[in-house]
N, C-alpha and C. Protein backbone atom coordinates (compact mmCIF):
# COMPACT_ATOMS: atom_id res chain seq x y z
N UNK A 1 7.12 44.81 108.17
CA UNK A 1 5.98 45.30 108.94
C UNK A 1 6.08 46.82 109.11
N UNK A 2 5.18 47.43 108.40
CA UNK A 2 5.01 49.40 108.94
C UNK A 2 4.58 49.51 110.58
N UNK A 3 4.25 50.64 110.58
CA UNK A 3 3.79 51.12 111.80
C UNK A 3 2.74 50.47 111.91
N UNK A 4 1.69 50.57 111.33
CA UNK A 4 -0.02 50.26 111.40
C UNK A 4 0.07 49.07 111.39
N UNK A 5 0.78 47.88 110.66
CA UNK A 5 0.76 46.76 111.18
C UNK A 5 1.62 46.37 112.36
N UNK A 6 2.34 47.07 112.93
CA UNK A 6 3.03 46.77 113.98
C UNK A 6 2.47 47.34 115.00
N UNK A 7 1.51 48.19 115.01
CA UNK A 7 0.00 48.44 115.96
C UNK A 7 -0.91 48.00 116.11
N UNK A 8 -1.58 47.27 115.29
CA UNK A 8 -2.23 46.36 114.78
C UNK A 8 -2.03 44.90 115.67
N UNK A 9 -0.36 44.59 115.36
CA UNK A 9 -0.09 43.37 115.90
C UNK A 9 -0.34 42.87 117.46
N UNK A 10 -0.02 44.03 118.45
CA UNK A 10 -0.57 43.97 119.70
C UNK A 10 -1.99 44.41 120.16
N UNK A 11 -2.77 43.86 119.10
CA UNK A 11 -4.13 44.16 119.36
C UNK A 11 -5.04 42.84 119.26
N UNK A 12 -5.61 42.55 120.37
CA UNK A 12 -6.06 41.12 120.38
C UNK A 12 -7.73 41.55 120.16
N UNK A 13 -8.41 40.61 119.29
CA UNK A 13 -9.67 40.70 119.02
C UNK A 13 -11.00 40.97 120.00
N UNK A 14 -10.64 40.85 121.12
CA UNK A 14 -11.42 40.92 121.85
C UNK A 14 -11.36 42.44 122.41
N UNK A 15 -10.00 43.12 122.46
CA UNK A 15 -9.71 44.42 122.72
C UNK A 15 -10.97 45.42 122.36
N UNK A 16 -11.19 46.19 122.95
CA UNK A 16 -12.11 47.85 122.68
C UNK A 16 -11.26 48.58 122.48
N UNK A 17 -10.63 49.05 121.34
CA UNK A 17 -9.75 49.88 120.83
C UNK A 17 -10.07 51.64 121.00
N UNK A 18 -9.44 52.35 121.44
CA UNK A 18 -9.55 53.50 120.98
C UNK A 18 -8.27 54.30 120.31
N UNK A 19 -8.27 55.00 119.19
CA UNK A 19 -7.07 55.38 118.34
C UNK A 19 -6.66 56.73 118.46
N UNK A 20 -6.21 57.22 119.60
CA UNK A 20 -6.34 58.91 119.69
C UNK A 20 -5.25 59.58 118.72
N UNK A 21 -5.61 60.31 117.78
CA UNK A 21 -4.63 61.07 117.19
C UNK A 21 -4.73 59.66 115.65
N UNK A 22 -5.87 59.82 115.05
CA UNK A 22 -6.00 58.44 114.29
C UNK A 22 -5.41 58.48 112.83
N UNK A 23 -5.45 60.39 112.57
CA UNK A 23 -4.69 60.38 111.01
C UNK A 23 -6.13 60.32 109.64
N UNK A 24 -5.86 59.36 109.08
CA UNK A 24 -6.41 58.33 108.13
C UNK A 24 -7.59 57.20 108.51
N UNK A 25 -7.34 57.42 109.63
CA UNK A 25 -8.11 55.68 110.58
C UNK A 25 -7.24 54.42 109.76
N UNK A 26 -6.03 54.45 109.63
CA UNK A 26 -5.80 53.09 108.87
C UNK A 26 -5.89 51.98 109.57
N UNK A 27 -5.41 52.05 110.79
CA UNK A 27 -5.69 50.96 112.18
C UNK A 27 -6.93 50.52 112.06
N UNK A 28 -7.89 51.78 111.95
CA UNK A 28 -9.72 51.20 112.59
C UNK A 28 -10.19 50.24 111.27
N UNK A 29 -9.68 50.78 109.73
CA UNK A 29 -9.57 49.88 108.57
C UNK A 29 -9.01 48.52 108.86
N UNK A 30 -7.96 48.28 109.79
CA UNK A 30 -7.36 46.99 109.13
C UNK A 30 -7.72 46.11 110.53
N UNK A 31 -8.32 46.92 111.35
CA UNK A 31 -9.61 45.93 112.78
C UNK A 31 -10.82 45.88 111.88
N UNK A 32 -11.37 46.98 111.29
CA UNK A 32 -12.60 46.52 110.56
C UNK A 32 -12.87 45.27 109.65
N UNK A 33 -11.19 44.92 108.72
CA UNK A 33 -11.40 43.75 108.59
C UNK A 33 -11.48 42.39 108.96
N UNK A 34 -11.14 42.64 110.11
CA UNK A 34 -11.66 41.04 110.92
C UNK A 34 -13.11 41.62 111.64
N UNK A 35 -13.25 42.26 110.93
CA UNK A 35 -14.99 42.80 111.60
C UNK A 35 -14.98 42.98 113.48
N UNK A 36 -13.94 43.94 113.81
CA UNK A 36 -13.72 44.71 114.96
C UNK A 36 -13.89 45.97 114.81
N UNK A 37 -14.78 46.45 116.21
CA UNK A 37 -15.18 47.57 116.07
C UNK A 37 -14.18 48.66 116.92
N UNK A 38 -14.05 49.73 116.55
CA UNK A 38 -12.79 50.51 117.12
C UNK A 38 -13.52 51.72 116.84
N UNK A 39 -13.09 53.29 117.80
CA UNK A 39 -13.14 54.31 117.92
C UNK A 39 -11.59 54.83 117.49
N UNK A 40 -11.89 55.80 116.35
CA UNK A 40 -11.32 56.48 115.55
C UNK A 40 -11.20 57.85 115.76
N UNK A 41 -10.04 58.36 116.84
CA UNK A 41 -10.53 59.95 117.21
C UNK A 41 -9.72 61.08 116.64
N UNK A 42 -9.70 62.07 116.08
CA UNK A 42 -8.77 63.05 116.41
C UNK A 42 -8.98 64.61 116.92
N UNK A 43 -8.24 65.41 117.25
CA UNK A 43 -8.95 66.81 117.93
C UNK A 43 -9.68 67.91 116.17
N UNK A 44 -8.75 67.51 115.57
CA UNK A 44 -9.12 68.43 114.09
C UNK A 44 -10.35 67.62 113.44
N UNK A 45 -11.41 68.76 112.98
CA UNK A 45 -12.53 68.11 112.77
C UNK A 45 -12.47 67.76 110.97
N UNK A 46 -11.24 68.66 110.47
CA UNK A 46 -10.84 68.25 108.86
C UNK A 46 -10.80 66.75 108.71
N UNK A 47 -9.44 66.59 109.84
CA UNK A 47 -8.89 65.58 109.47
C UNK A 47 -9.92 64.43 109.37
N UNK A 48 -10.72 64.30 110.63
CA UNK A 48 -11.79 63.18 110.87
C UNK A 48 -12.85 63.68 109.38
N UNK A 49 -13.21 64.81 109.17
CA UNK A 49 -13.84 64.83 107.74
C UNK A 49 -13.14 64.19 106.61
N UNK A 50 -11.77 63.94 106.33
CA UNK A 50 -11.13 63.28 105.73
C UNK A 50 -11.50 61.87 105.33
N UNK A 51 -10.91 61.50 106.99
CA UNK A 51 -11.04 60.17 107.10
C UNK A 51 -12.65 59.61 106.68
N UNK A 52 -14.02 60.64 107.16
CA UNK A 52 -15.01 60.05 106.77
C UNK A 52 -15.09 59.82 105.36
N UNK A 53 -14.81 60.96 104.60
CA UNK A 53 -14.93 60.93 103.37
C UNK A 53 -14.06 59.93 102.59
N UNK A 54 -13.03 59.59 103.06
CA UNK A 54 -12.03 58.52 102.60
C UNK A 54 -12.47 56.64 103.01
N UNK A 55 -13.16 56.56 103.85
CA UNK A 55 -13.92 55.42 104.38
C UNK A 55 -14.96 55.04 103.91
N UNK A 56 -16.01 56.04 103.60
CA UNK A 56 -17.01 56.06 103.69
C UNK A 56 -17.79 55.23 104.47
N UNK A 57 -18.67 54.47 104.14
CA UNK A 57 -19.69 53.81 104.69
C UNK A 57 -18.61 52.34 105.56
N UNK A 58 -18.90 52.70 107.66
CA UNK A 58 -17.78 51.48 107.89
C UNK A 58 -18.76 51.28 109.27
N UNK A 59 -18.99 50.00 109.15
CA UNK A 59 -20.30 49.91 110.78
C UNK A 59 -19.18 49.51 111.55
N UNK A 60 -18.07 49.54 111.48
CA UNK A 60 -16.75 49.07 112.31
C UNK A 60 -15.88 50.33 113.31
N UNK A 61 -16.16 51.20 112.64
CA UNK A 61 -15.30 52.47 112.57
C UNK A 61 -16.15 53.39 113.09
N UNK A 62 -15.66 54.02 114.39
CA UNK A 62 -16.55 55.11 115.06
C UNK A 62 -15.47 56.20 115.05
N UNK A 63 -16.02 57.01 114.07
CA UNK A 63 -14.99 58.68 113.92
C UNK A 63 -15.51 59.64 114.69
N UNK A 64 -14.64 60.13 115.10
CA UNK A 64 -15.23 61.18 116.63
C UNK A 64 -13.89 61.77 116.60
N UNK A 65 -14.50 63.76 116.61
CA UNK A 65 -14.17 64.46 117.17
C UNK A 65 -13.65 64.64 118.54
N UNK A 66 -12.15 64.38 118.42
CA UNK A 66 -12.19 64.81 120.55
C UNK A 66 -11.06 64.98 120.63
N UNK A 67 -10.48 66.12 121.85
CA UNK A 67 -9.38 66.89 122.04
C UNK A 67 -8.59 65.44 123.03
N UNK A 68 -7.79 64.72 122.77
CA UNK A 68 -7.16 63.59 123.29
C UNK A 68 -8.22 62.42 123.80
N UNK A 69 -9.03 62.87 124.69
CA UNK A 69 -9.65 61.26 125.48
C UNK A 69 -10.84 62.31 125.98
N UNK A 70 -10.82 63.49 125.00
CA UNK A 70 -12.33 64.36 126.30
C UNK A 70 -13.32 63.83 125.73
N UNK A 71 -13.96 63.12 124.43
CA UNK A 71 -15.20 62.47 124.01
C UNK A 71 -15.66 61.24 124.15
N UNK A 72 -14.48 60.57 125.31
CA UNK A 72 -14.66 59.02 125.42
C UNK A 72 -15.08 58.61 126.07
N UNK A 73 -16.02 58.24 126.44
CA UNK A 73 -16.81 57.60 127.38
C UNK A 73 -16.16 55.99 128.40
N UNK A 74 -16.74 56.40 129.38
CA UNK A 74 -15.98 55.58 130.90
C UNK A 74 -16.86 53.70 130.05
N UNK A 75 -15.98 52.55 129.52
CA UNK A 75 -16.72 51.80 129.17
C UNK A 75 -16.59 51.50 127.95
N UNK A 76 -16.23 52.39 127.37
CA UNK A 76 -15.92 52.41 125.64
C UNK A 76 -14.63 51.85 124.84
N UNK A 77 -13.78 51.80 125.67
CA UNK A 77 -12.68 51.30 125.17
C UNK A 77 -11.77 50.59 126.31
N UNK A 78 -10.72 50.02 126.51
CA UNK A 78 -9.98 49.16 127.52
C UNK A 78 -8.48 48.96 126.44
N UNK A 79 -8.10 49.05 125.71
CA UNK A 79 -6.66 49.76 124.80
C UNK A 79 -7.25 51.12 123.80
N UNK A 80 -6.12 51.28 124.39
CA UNK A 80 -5.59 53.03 123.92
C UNK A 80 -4.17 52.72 123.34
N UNK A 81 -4.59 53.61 122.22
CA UNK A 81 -3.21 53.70 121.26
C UNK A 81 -3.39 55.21 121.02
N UNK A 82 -1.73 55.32 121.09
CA UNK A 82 -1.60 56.44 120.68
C UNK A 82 -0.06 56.38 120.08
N UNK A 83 -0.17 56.83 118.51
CA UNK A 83 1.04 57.48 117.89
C UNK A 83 0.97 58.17 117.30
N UNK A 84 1.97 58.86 116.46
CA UNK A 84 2.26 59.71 115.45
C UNK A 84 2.38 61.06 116.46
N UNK A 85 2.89 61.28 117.81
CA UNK A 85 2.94 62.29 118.45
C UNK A 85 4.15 62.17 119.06
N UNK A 86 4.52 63.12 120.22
CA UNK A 86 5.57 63.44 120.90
C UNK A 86 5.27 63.00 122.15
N UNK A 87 5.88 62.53 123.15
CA UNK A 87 5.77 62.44 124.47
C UNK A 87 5.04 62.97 125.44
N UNK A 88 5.29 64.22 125.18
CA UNK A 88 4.64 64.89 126.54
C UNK A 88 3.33 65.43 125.76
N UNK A 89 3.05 65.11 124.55
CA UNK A 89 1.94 65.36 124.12
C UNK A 89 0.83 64.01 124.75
N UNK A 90 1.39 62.83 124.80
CA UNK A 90 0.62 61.69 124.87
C UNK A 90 0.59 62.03 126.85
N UNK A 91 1.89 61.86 127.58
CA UNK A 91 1.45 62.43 128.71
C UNK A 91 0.50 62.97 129.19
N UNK A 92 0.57 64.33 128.39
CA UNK A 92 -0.76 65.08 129.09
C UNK A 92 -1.90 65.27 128.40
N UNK A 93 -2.31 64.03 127.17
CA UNK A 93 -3.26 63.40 127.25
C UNK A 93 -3.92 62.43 128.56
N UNK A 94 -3.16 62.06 128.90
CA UNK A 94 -3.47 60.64 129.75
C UNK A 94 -3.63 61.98 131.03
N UNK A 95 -2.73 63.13 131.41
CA UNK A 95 -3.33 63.90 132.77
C UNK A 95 -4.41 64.61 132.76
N UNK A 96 -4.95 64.42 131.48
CA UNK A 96 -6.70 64.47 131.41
C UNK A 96 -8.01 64.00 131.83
N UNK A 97 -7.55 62.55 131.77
CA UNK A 97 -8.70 61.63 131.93
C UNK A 97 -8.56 61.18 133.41
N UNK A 98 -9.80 60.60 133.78
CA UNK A 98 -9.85 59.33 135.14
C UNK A 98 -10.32 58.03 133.60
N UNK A 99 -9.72 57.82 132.72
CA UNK A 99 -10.26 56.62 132.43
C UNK A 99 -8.70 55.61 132.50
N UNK A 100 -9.30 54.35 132.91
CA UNK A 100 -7.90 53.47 133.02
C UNK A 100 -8.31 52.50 131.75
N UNK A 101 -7.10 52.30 131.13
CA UNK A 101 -7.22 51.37 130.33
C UNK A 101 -6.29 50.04 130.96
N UNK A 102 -6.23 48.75 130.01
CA UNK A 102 -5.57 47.24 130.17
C UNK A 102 -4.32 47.43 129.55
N UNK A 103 -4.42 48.23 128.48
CA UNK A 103 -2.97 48.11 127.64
C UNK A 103 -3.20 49.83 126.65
N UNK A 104 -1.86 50.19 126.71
CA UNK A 104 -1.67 51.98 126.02
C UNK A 104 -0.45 50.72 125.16
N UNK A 105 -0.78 51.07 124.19
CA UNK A 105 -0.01 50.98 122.62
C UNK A 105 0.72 52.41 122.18
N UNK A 106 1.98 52.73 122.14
CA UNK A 106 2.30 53.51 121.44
C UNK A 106 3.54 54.01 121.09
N UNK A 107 3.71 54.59 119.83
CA UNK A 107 5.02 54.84 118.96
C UNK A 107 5.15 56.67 119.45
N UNK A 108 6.19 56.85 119.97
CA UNK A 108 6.24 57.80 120.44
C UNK A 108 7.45 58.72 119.40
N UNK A 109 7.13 59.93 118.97
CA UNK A 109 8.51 60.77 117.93
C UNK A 109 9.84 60.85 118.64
N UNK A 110 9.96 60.94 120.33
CA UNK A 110 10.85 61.30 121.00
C UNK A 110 10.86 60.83 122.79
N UNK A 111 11.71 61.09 123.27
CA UNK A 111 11.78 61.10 124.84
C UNK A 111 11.47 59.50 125.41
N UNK A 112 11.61 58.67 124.65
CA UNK A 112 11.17 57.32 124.96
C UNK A 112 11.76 57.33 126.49
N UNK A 113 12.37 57.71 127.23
CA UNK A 113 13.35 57.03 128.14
C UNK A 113 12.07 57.83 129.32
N UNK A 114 11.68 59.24 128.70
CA UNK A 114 10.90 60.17 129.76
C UNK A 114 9.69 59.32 129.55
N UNK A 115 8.98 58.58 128.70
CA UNK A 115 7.46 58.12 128.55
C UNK A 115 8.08 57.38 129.40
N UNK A 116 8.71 56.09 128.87
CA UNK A 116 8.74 54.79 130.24
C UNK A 116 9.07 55.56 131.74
N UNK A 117 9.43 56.08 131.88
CA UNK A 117 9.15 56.95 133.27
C UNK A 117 8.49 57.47 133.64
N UNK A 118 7.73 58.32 132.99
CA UNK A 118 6.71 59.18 133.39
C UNK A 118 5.11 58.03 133.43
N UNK A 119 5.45 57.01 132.77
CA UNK A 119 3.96 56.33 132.87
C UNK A 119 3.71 55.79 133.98
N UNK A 120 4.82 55.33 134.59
CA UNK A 120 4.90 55.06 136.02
C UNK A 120 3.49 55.98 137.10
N UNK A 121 4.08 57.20 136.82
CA UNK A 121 3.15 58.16 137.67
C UNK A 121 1.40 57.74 137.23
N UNK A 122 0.74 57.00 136.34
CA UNK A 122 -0.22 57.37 135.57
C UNK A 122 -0.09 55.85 135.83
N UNK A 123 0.32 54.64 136.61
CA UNK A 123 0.34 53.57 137.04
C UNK A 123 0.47 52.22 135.78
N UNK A 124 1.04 52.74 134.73
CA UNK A 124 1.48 51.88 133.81
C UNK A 124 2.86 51.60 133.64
N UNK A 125 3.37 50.01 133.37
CA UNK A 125 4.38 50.22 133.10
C UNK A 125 4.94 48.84 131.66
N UNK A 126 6.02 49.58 131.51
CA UNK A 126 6.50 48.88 130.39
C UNK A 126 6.06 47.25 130.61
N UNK A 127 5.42 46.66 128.88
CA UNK A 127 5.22 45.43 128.87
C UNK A 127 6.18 44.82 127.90
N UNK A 128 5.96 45.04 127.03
CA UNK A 128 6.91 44.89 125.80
C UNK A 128 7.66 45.79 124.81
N UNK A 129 8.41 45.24 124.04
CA UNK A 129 9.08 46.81 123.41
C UNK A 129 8.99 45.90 121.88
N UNK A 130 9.20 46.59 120.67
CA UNK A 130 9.64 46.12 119.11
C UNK A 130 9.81 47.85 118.83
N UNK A 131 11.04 47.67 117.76
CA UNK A 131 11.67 48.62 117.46
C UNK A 131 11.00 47.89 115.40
N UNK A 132 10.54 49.30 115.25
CA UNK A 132 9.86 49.03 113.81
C UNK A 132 10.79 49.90 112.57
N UNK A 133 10.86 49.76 111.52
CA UNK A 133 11.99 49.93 110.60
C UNK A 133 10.47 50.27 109.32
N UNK A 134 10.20 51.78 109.05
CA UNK A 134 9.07 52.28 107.92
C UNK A 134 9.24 53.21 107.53
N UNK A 135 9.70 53.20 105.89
CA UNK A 135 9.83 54.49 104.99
C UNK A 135 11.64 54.77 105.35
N UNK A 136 12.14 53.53 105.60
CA UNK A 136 13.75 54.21 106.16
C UNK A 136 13.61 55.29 107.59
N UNK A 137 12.76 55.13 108.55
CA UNK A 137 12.97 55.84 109.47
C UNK A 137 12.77 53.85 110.79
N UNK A 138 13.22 54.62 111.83
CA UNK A 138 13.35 53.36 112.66
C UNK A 138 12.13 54.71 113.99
N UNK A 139 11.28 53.17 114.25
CA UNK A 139 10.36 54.15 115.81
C UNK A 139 10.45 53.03 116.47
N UNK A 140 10.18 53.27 118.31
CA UNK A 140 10.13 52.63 119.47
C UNK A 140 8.75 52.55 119.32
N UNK A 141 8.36 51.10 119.49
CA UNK A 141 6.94 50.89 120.07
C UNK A 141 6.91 50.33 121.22
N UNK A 142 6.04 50.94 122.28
CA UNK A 142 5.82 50.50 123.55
C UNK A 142 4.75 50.23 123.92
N UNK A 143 4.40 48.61 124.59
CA UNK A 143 3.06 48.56 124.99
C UNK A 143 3.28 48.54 126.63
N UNK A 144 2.23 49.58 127.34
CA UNK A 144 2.26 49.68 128.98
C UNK A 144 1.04 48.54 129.34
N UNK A 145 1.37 48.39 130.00
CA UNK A 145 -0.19 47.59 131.01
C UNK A 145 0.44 48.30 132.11
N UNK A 146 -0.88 47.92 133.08
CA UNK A 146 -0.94 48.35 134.50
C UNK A 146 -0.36 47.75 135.14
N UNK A 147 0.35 48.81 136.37
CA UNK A 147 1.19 48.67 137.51
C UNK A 147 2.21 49.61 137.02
N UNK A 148 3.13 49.26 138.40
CA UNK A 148 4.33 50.11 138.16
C UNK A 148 5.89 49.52 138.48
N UNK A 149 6.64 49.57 138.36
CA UNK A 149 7.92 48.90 138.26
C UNK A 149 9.20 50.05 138.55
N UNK A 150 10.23 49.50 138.91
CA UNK A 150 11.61 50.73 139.29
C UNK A 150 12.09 50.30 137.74
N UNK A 151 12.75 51.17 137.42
CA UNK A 151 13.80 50.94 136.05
C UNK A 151 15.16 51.48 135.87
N UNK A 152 16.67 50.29 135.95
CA UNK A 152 17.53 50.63 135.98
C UNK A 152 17.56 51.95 134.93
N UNK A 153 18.81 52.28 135.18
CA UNK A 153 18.92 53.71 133.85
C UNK A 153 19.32 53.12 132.85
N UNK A 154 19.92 51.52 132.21
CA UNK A 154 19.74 51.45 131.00
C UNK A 154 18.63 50.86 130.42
N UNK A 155 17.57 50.68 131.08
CA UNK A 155 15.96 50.36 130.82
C UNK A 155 15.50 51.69 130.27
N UNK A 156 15.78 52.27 131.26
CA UNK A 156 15.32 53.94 130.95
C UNK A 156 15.81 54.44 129.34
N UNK A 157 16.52 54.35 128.95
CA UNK A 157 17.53 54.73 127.88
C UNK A 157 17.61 54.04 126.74
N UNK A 158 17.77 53.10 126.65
CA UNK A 158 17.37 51.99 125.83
C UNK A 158 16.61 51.03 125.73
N UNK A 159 15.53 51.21 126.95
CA UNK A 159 14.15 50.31 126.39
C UNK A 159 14.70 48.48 127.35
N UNK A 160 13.44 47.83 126.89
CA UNK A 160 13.64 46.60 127.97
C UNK A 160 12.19 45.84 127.28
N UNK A 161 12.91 44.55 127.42
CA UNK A 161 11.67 43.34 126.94
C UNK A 161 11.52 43.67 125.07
N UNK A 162 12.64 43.78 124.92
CA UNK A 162 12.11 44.09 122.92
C UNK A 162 12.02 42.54 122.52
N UNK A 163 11.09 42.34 121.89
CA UNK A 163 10.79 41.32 121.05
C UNK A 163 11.23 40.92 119.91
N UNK A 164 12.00 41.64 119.37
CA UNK A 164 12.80 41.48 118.09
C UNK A 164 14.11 41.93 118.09
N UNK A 165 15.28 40.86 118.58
CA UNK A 165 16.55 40.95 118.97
C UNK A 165 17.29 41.60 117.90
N UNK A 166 16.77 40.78 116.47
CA UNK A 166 17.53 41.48 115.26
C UNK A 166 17.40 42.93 114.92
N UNK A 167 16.20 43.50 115.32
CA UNK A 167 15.53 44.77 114.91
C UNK A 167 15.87 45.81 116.08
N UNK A 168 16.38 45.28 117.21
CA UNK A 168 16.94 45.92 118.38
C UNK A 168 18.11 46.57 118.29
N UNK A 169 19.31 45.38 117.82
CA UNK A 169 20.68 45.22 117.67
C UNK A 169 20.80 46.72 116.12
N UNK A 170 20.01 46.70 115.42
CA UNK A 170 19.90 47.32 114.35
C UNK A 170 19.62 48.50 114.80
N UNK A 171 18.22 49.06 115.80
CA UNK A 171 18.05 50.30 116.89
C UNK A 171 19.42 51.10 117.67
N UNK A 172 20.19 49.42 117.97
CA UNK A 172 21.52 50.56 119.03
C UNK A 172 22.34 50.69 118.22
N UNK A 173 22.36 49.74 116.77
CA UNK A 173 23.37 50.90 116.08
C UNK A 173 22.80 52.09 115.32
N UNK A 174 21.97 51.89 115.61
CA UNK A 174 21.14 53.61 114.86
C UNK A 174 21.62 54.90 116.26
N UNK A 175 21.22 54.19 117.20
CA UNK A 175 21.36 55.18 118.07
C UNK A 175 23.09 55.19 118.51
N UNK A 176 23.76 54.71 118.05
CA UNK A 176 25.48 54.61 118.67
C UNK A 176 25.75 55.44 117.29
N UNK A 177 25.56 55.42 116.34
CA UNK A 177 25.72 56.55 115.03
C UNK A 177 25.29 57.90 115.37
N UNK A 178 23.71 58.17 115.66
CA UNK A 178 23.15 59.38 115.97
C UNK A 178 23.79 60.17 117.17
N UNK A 179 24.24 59.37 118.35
CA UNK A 179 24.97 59.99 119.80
C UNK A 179 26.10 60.25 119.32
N UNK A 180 26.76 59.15 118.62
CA UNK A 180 28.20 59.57 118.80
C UNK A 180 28.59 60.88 117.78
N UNK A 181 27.53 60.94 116.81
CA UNK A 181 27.76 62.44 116.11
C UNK A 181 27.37 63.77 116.23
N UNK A 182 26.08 63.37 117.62
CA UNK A 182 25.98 64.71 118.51
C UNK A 182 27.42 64.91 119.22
N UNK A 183 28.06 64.11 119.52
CA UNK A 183 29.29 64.26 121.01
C UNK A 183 30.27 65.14 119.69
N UNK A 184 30.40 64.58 118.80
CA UNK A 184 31.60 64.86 117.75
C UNK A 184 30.74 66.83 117.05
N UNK A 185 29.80 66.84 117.21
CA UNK A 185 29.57 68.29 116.26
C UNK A 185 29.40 69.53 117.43
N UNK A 186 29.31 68.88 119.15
CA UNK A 186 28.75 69.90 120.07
C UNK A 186 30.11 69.92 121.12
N UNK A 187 30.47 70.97 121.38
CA UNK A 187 31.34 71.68 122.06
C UNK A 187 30.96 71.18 123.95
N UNK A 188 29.59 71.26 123.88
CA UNK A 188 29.25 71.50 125.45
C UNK A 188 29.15 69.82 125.71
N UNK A 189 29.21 69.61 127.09
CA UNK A 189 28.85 67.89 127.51
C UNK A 189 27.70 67.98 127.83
N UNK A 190 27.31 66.76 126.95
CA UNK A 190 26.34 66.56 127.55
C UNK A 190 25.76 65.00 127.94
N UNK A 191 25.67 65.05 129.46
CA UNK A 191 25.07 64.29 130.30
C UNK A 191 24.62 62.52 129.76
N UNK A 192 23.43 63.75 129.43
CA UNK A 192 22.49 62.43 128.65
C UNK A 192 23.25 61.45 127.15
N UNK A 193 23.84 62.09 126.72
CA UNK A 193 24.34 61.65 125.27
C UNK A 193 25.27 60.75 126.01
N UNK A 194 26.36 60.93 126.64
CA UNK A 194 27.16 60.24 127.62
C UNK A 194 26.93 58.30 127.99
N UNK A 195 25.67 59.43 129.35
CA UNK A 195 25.24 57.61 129.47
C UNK A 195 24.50 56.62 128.34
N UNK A 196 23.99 57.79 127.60
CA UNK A 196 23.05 56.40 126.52
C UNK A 196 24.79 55.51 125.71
N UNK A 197 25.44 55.94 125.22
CA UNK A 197 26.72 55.59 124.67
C UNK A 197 27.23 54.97 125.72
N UNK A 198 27.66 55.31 126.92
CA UNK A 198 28.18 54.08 127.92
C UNK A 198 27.47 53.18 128.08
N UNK A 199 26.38 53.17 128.17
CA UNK A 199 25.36 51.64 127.78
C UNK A 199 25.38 50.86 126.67
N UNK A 200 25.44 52.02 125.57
CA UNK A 200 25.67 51.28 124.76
C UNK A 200 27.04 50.57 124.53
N UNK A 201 27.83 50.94 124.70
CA UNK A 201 29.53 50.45 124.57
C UNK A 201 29.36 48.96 125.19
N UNK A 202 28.55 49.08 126.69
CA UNK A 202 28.40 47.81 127.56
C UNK A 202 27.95 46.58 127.21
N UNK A 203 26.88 46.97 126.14
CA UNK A 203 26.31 45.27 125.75
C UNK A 203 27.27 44.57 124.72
């Protein structure tokens, strides 16, 4: 399973999709084929020229220009996905809007431990987790629903509720390789590298 089908997968038919930061629209393509209609956004008006020109003709697929969530209308959508970005990029998307969504879908490049925390503030919180394995790179996917929850610090750090035990176990040894060769090449301590590795040592 890639990314797009592993975005895809937590998307139930009845959902109002919106895809901020959409790329290609490959998502709004592979809802269009069960004949679901989805909003396809990104801030660059190339890229969405792309995507039109690469689609062409799709009564499924609504491509729209918009700087994170500023062209979306209150009503239009109820899941929000967002990947192929950084953290505090998707953050302060969301400290844009008054729109609430049911479920935020998203594969984040970095800071996973700061999103599941910080969504808290923005009244979402972790629902499920799958750790996805595409092109030889490994990403965290996180789906939030609403409310909010406390989270020990190895929730924070390594994630909570993953759905795929094998694909998890495979995640902490990605990440017990990547820490333990920051600790081994950097002179200074550091903190964070520390506890994620004492958690990890623990399970």
């Amino acid at each position: 399973m890639n990314r797009i089908e592993a975005l895809y997968s937590f998307i139930d038919e009845c959902d109002k999709v919106v895809d901020v930061g959409c790329d290609q629209a490959k998502l709004g393509l592979m809802l269009s084929k069960r004949k679901q209609k989805s909003i396809a956004s990104d801030r660059s008006e190339n890229v969405i020229d792309r995507a039109r020109h690469d689609i062409g003709r799709n009564q499924y697929i609504d491509l729209r220009v918009s700087d994170g969530l500023e062209n979306i209308q209150e009503g239009e959508a109820d899941t929000l996905v967002l990947a192929g970005m950084g953290t505090h990029t998707m953050l302060e998307i969301l400290s844009k809007t008054n729109l609430r969504f049911k479920k935020i879908i998203t594969i984040s490049n970095n800071y996973h431990d700061i999103l599941r925390e910080k969504m808290n503030d923005f009244n979402y919180k972790v629902d499920k987790e799958l750790i996805v394995e595409d092109a030889d790179k490994i990403y965290n996917l996180i789906v939030f629903t609403e409310g909010t929850r406390e989270y020990t610090e190895k929730e924070l750090l390594l994630g909570l509720n993953h759905i795929d035990e094998d694909m998890y176990k495979k995640y902490i040894e990605f990440l017990k390789e990547k820490y333990n060769n920051i600790k081994k090449s950097s002179q200074d301590k550091n903190e964070k590298v520390d506890k994620i590795l004492e958690h990890i040592n623990s399970l």
